[in-house]
C-alpha atoms as a PDB file:
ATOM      1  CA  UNK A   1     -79.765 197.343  77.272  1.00  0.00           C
ATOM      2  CA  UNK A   2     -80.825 200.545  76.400  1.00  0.00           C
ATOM      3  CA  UNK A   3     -79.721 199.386  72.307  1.00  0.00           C
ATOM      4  CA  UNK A   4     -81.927 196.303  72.730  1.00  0.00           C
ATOM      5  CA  UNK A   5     -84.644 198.106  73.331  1.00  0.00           C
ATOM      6  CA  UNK A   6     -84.339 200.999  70.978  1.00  0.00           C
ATOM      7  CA  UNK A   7     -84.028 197.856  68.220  1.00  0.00           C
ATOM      8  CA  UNK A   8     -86.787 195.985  69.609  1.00  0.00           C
ATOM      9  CA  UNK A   9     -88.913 199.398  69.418  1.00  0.00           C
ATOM     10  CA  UNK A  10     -87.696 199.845  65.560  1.00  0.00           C
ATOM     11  CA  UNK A  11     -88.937 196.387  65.230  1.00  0.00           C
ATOM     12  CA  UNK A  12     -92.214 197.237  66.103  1.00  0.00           C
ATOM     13  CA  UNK A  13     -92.670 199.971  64.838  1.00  0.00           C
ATOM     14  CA  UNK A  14     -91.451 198.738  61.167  1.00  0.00           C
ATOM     15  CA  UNK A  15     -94.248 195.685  62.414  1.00  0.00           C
ATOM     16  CA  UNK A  16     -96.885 198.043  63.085  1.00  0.00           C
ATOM     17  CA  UNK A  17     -96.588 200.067  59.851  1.00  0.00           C
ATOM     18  CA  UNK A  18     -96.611 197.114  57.554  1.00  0.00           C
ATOM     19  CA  UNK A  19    -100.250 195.490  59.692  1.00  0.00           C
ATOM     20  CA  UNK A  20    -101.171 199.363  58.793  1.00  0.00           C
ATOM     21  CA  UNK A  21    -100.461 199.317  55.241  1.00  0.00           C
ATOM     22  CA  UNK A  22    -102.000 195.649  54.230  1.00  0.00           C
ATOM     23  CA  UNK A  23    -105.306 196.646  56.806  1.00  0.00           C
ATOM     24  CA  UNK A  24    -106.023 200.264  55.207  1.00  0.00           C
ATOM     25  CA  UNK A  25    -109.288 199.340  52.909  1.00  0.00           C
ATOM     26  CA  UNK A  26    -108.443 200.303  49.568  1.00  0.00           C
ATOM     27  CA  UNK A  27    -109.828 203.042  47.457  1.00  0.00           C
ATOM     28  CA  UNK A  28    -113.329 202.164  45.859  1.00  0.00           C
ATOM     29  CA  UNK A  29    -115.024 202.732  43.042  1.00  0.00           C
ATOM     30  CA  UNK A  30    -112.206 204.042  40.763  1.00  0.00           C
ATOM     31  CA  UNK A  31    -112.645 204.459  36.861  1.00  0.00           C
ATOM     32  CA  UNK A  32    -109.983 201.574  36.219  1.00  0.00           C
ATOM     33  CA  UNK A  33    -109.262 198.952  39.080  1.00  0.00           C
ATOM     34  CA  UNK A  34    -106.306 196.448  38.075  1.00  0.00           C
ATOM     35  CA  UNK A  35    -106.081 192.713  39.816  1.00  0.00           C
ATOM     36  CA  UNK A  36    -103.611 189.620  39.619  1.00  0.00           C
ATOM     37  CA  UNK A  37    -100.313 188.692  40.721  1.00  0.00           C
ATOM     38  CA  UNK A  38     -96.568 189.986  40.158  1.00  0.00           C
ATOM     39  CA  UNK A  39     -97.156 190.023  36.485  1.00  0.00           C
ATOM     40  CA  UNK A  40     -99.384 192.281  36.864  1.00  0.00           C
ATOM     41  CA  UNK A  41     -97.806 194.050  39.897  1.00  0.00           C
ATOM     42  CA  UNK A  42     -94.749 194.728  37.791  1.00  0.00           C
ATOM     43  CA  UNK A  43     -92.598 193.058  40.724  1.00  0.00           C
ATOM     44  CA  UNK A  44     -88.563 194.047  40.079  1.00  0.00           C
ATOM     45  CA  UNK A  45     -89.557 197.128  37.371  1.00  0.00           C
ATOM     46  CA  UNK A  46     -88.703 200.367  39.350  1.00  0.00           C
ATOM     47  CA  UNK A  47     -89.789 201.614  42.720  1.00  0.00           C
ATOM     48  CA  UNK A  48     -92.778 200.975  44.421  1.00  0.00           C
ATOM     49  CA  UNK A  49     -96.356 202.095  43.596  1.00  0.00           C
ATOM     50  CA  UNK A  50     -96.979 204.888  46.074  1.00  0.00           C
ATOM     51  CA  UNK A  51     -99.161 203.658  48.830  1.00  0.00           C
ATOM     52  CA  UNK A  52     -98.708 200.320  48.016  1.00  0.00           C
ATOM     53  CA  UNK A  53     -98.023 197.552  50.332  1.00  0.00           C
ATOM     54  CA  UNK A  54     -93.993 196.596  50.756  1.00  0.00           C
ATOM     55  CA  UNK A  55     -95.225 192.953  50.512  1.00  0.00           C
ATOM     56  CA  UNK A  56     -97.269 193.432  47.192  1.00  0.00           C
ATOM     57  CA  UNK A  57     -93.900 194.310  45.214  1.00  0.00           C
ATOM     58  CA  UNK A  58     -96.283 196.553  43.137  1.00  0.00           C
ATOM     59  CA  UNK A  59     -94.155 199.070  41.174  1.00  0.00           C
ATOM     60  CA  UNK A  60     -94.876 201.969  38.979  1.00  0.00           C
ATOM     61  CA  UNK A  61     -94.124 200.432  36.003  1.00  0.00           C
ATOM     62  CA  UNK A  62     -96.164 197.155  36.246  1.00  0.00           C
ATOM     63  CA  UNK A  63     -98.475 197.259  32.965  1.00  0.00           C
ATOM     64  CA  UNK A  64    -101.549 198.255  35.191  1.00  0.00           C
ATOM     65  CA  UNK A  65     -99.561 201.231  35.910  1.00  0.00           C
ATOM     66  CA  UNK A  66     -98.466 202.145  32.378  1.00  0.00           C
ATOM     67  CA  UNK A  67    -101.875 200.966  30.925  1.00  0.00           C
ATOM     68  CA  UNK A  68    -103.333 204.169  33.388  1.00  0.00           C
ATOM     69  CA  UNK A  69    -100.930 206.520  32.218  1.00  0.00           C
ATOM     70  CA  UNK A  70    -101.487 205.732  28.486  1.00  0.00           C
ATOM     71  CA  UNK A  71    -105.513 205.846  28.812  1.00  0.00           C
ATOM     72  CA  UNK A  72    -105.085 208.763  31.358  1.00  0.00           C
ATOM     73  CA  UNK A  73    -108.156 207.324  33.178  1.00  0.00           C
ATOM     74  CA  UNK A  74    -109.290 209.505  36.085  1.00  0.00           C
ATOM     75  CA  UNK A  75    -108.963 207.119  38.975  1.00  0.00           C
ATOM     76  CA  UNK A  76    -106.832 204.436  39.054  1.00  0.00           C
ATOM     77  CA  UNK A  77    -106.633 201.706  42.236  1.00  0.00           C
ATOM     78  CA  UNK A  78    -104.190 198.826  41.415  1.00  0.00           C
ATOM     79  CA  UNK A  79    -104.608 196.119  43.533  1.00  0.00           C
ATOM     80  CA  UNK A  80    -102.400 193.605  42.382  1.00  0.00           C
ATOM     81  CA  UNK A  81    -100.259 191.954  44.948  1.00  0.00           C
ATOM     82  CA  UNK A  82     -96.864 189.423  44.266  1.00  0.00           C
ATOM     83  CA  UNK A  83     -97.662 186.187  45.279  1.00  0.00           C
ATOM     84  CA  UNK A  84    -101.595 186.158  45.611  1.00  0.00           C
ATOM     85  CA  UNK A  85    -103.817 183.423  43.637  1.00  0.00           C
ATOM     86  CA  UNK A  86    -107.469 183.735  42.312  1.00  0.00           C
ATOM     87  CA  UNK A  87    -108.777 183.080  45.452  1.00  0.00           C
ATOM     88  CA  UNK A  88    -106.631 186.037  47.323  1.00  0.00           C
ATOM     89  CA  UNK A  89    -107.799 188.764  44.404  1.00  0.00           C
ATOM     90  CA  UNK A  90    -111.278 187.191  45.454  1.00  0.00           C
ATOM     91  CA  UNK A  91    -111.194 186.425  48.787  1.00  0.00           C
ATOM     92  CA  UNK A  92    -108.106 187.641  50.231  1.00  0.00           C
ATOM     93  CA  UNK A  93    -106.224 185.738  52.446  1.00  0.00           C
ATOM     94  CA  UNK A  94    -103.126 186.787  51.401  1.00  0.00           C
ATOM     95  CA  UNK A  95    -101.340 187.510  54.762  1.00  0.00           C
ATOM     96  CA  UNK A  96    -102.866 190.371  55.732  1.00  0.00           C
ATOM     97  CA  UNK A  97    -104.707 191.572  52.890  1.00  0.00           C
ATOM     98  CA  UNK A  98    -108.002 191.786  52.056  1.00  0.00           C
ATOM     99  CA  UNK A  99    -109.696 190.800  48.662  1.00  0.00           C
ATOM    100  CA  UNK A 100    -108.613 192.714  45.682  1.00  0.00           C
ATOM    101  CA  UNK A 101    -112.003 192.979  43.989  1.00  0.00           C
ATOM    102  CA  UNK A 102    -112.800 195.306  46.874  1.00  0.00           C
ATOM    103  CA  UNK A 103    -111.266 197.859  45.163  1.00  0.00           C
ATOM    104  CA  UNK A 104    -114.451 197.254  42.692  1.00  0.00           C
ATOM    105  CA  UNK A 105    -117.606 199.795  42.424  1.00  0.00           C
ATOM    106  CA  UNK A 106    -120.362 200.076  40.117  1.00  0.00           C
ATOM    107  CA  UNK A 107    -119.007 203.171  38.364  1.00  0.00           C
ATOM    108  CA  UNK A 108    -116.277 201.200  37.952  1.00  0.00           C
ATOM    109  CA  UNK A 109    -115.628 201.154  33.918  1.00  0.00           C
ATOM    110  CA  UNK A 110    -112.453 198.981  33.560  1.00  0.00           C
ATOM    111  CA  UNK A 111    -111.073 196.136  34.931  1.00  0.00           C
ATOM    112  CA  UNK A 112    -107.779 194.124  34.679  1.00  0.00           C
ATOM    113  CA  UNK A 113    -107.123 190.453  35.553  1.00  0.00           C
ATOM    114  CA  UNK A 114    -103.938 188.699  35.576  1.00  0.00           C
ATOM    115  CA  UNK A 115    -103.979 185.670  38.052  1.00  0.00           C
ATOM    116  CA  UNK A 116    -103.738 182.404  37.945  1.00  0.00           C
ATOM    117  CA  UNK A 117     -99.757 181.493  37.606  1.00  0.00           C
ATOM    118  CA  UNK A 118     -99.489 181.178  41.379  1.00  0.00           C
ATOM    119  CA  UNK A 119    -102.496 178.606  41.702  1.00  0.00           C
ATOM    120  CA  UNK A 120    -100.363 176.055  39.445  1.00  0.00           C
ATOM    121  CA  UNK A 121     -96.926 176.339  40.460  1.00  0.00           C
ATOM    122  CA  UNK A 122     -95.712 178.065  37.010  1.00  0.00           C
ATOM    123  CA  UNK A 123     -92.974 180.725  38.179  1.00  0.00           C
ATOM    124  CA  UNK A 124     -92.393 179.332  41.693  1.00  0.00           C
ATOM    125  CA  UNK A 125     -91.458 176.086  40.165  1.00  0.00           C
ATOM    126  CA  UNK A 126     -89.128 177.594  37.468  1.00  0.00           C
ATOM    127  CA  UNK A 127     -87.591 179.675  39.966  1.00  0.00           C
ATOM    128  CA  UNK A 128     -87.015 176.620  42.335  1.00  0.00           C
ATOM    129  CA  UNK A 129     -85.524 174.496  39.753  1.00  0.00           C
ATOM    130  CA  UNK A 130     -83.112 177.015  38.698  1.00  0.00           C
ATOM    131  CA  UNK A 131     -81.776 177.508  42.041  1.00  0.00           C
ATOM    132  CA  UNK A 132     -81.489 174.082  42.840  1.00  0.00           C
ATOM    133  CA  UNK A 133     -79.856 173.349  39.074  1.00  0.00           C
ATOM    134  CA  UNK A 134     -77.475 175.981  40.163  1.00  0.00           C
ATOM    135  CA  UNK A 135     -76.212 174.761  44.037  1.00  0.00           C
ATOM    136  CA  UNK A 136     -74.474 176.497  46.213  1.00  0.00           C
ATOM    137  CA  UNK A 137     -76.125 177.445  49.469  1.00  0.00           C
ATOM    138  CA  UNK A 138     -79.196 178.664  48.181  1.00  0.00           C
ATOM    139  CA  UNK A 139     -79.650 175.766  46.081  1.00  0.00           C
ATOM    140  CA  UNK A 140     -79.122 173.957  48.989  1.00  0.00           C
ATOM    141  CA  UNK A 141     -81.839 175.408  50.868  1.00  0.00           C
ATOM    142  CA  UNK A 142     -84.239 175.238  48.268  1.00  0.00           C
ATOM    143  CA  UNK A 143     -83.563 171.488  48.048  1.00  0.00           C
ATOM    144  CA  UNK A 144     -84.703 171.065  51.873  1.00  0.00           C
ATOM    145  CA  UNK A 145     -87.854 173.206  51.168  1.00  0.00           C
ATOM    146  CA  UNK A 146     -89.195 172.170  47.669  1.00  0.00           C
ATOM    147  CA  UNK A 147     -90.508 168.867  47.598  1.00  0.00           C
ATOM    148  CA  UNK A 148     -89.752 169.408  43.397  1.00  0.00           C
ATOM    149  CA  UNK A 149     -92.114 169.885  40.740  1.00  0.00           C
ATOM    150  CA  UNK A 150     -95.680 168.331  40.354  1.00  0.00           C
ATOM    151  CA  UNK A 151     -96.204 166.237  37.347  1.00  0.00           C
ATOM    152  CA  UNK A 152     -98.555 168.270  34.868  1.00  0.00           C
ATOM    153  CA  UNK A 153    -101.484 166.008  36.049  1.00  0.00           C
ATOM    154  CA  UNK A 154    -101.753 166.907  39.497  1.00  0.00           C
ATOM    155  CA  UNK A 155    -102.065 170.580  38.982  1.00  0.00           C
ATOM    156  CA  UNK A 156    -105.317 171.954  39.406  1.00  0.00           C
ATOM    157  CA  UNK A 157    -105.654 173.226  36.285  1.00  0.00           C
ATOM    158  CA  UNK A 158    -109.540 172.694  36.590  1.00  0.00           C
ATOM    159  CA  UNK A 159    -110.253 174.206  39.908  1.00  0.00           C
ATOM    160  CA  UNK A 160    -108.128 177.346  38.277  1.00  0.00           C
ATOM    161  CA  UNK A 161    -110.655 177.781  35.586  1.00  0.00           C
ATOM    162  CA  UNK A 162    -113.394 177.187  37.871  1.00  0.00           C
ATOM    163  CA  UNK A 163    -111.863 179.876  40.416  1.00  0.00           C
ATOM    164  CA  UNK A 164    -111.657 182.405  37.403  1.00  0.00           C
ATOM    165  CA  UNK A 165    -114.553 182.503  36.182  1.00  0.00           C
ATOM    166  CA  UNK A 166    -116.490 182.661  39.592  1.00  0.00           C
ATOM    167  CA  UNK A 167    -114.525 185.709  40.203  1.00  0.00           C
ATOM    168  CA  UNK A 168    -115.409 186.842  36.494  1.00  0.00           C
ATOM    169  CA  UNK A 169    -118.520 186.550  37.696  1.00  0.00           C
ATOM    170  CA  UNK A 170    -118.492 188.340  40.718  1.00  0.00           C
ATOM    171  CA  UNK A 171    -116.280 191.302  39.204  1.00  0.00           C
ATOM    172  CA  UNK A 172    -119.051 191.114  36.997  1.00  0.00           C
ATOM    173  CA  UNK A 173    -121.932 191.570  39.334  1.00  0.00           C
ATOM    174  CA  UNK A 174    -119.940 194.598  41.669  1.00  0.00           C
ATOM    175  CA  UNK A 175    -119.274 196.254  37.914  1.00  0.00           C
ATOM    176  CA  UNK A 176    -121.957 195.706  35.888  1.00  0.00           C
ATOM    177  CA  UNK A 177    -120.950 198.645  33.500  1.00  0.00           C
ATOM    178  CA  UNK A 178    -117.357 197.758  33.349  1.00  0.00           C
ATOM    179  CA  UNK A 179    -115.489 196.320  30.876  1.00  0.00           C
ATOM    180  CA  UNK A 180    -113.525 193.337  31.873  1.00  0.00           C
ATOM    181  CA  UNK A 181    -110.110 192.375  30.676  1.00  0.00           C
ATOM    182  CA  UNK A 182    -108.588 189.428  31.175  1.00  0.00           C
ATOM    183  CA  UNK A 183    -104.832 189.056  30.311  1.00  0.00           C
ATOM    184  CA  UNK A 184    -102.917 185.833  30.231  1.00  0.00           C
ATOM    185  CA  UNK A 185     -98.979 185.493  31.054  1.00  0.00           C
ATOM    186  CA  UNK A 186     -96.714 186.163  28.526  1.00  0.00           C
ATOM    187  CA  UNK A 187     -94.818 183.414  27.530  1.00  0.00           C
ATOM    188  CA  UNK A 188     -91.443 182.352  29.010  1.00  0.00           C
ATOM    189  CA  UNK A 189     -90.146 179.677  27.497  1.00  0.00           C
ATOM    190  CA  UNK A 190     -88.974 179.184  23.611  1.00  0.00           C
ATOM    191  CA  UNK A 191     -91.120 176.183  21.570  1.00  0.00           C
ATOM    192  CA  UNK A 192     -88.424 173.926  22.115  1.00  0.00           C
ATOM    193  CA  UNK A 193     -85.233 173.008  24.094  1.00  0.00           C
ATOM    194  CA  UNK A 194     -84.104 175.407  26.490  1.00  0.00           C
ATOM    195  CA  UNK A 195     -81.123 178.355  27.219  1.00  0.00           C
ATOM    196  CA  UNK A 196     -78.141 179.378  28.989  1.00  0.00           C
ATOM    197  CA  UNK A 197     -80.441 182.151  30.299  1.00  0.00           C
ATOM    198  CA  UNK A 198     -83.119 179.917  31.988  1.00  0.00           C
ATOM    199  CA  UNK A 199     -80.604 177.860  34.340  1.00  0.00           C
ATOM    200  CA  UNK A 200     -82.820 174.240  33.368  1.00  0.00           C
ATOM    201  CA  UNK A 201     -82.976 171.169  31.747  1.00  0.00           C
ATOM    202  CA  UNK A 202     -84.502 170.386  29.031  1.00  0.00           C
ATOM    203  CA  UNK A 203     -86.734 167.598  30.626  1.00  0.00           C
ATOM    204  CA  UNK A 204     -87.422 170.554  32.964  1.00  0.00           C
ATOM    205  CA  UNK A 205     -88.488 173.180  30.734  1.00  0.00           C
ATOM    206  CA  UNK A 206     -90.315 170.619  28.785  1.00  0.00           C
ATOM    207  CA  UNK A 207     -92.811 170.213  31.572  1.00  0.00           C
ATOM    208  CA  UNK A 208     -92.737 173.997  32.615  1.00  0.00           C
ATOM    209  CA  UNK A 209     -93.944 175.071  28.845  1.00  0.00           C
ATOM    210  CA  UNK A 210     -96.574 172.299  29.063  1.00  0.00           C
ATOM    211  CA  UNK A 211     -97.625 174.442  32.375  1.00  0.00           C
ATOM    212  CA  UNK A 212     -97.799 177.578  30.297  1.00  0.00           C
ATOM    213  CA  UNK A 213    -100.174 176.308  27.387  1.00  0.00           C
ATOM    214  CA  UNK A 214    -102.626 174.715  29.982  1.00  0.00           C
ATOM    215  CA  UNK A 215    -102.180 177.917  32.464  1.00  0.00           C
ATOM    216  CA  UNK A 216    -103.053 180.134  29.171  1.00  0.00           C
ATOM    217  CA  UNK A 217    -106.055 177.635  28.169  1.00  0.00           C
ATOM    218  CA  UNK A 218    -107.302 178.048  31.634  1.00  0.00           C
ATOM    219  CA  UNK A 219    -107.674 181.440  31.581  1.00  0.00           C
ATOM    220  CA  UNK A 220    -108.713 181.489  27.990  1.00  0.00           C
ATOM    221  CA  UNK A 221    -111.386 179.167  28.545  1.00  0.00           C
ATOM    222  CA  UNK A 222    -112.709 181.019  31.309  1.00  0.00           C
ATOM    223  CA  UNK A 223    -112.868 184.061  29.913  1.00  0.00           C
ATOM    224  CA  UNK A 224    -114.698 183.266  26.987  1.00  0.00           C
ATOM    225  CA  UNK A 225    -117.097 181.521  29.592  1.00  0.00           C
ATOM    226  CA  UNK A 226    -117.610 184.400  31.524  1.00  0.00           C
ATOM    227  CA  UNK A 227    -117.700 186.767  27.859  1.00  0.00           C
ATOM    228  CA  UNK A 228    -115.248 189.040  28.858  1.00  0.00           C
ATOM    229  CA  UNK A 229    -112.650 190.429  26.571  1.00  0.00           C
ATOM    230  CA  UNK A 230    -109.105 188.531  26.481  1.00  0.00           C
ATOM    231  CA  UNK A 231    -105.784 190.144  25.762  1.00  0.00           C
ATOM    232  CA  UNK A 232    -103.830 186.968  24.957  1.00  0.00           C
ATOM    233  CA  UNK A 233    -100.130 187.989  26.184  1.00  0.00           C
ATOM    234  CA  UNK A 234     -99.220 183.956  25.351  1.00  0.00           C
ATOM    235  CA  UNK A 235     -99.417 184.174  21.645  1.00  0.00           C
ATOM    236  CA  UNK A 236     -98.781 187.867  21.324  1.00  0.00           C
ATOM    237  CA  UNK A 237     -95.163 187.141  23.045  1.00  0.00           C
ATOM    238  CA  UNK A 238     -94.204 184.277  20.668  1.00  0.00           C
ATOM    239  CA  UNK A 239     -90.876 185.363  19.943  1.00  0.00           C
ATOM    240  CA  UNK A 240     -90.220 187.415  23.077  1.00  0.00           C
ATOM    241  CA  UNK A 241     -89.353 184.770  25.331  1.00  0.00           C
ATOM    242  CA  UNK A 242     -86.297 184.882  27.758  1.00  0.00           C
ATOM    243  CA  UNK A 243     -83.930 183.317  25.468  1.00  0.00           C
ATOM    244  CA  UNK A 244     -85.046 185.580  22.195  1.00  0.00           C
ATOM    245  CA  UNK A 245     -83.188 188.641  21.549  1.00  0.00           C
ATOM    246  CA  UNK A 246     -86.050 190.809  22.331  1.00  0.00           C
ATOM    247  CA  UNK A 247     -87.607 189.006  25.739  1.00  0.00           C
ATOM    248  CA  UNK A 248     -90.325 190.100  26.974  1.00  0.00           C
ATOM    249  CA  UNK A 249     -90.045 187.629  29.829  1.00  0.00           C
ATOM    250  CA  UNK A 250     -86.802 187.798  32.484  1.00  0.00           C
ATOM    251  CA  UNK A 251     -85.007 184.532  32.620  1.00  0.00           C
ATOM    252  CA  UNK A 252     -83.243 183.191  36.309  1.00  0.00           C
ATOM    253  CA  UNK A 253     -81.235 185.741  37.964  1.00  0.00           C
ATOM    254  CA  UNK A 254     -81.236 188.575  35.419  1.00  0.00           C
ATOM    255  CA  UNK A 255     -79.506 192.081  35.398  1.00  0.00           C
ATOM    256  CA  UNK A 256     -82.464 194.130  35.954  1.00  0.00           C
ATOM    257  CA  UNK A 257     -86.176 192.801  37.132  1.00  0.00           C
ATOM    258  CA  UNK A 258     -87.119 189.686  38.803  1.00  0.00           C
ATOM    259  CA  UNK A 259     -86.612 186.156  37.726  1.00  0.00           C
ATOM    260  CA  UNK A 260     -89.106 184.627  35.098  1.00  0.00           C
ATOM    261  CA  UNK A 261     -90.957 188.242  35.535  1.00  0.00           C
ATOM    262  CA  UNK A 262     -91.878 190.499  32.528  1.00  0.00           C
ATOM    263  CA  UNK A 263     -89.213 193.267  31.504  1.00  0.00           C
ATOM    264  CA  UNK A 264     -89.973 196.107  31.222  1.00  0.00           C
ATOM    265  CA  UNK A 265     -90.185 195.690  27.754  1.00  0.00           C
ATOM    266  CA  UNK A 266     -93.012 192.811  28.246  1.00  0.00           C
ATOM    267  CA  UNK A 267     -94.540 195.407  30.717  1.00  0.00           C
ATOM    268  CA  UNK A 268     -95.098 197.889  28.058  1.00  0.00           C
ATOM    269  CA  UNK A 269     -96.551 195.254  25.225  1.00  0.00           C
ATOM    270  CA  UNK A 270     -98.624 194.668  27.551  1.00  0.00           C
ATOM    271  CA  UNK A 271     -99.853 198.195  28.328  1.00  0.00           C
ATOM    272  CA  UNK A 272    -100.440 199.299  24.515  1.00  0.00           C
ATOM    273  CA  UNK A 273    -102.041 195.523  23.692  1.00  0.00           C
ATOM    274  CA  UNK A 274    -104.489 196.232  26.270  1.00  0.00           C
ATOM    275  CA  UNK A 275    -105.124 199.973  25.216  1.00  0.00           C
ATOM    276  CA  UNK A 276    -105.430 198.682  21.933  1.00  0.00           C
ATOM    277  CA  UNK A 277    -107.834 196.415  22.105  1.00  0.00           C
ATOM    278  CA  UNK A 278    -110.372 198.636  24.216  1.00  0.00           C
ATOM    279  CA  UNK A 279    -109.899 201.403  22.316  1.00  0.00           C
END
């Protein structure tokens, strides 16, 4: 009895402290305020940010993190979260947590966006199709789950673009003196054909590239709408994808990192691309 309860106390305890961590407002007004996803969060590249939410999987070496180091800015909030959309970094929504562009201030003088994989399906549905390519009991349960992959036509590639540039916009207005950096994925997949290293079909990665291009001339598109600066990660990767020798992109189930994630490698392109092309 008296076990029970001393678990069901961890329990909530270990409850309470995560509602703590994805409630506590975040830092405002910092010199350089980083938003997106897990390629930005650096999910699977070292330990976690400190002060970071567990269910962000934001890391210190996500490029955000780097990128701060190399500029040596004087405040620094990252606010990129694993798993959130365009409408969590302007909304929120994401379980618990609250909008990213929060973070935002108007002494703000950089920001960092990469977003916009999540709204389309583009990792998830690699991911998904290598575990179910590969079986076993996993495989398994991902075949119960995943109703499979959309055809390219019935992504929302459209409402994405939309979504970006309204939060362009709004980054925009909280900022005004910032300058805004938008940064598309890396790429993933070779030109053609596919690899040992991916786990998928060809037919597969076929329609998973033509995700990439239109993700990457989504976010393109948008940024040039909203006249913001891009770093384009897509083309400046050709040759880095998970099957080259030098990938900047994690295939399925690698050694170190997550799957279909940047490397650390790909983490640090980033990083100096970005610094580059501010400086």
């Amino acid at each position: 009895m008296w076990l029970l309860l001393f678990l069901a106390g961890v329990v909530f305890l270990g409850g309470a402290s995560l509602v703590k961590q994805m409630r506590t407002p975040p830092v405002t007004n910092s010199a350089y305020v980083a938003l997106g996803s897990s390629y930005a969060a650096g999910l699977g590249l070292g330990p976690r940010a400190p002060g970071s939410p567990i269910v962000s999987g934001r890391t210190v070496n996500g490029y955000p993190q780097q990128l701060a180091r190399l500029l040596k800015v004087p405040s620094f909030s990252d606010m990129s979260s694993s798993g959130s959309t365009v409408q969590h970094v302007l909304h929120g929504g994401q379980m618990l947590l609250g909008p990213q562009i929060d973070a935002l201030g108007p002494d703000t003088r950089l920001v960092t966006l990469t977003a916009g994989g999540n709204d389309v399906g583009y990792v998830g549905d690699l991911t998904a199709m290598a575990y179910a390519n590969r079986g076993g009991v996993v495989g398994v349960l991902v075949g119960v789950f995943w109703k499979g992959a959309k055809p390219l036509a019935e992504r929302k590639f459209s409402e994405l673009e939309s979504n970006l540039t309204a939060t362009l916009a709004e980054i925009r207005k909280r900022s005004p003196r910032a300058r805004i950096v938008v940064v598309t994925y890396p790429t993933i997949l070779p030109d053609s054909g596919t690899c040992a290293t991916l786990g998928i079909s060809k037919e597969q990665a076929d329609l998973m590239r033509a995700v990439g291009v239109k993700l990457a001339e989504a976010t393109r598109t948008a940024a040039i709408k909203a006249g913001v600066i891009t770093v384009d990660m897509a083309s400046r990767s050709q040759g880095h994808d998970a099957c080259s020798s030098d990938p900047w992109v994690n295939g399925f189930r690698p050694k170190a990192g997550a799957d279909f994630h940047p490397t650390l490698a790909g983490a640090r392109a980033t990083a100096q691309a970005v610094a580059a092309t501010i400086r």
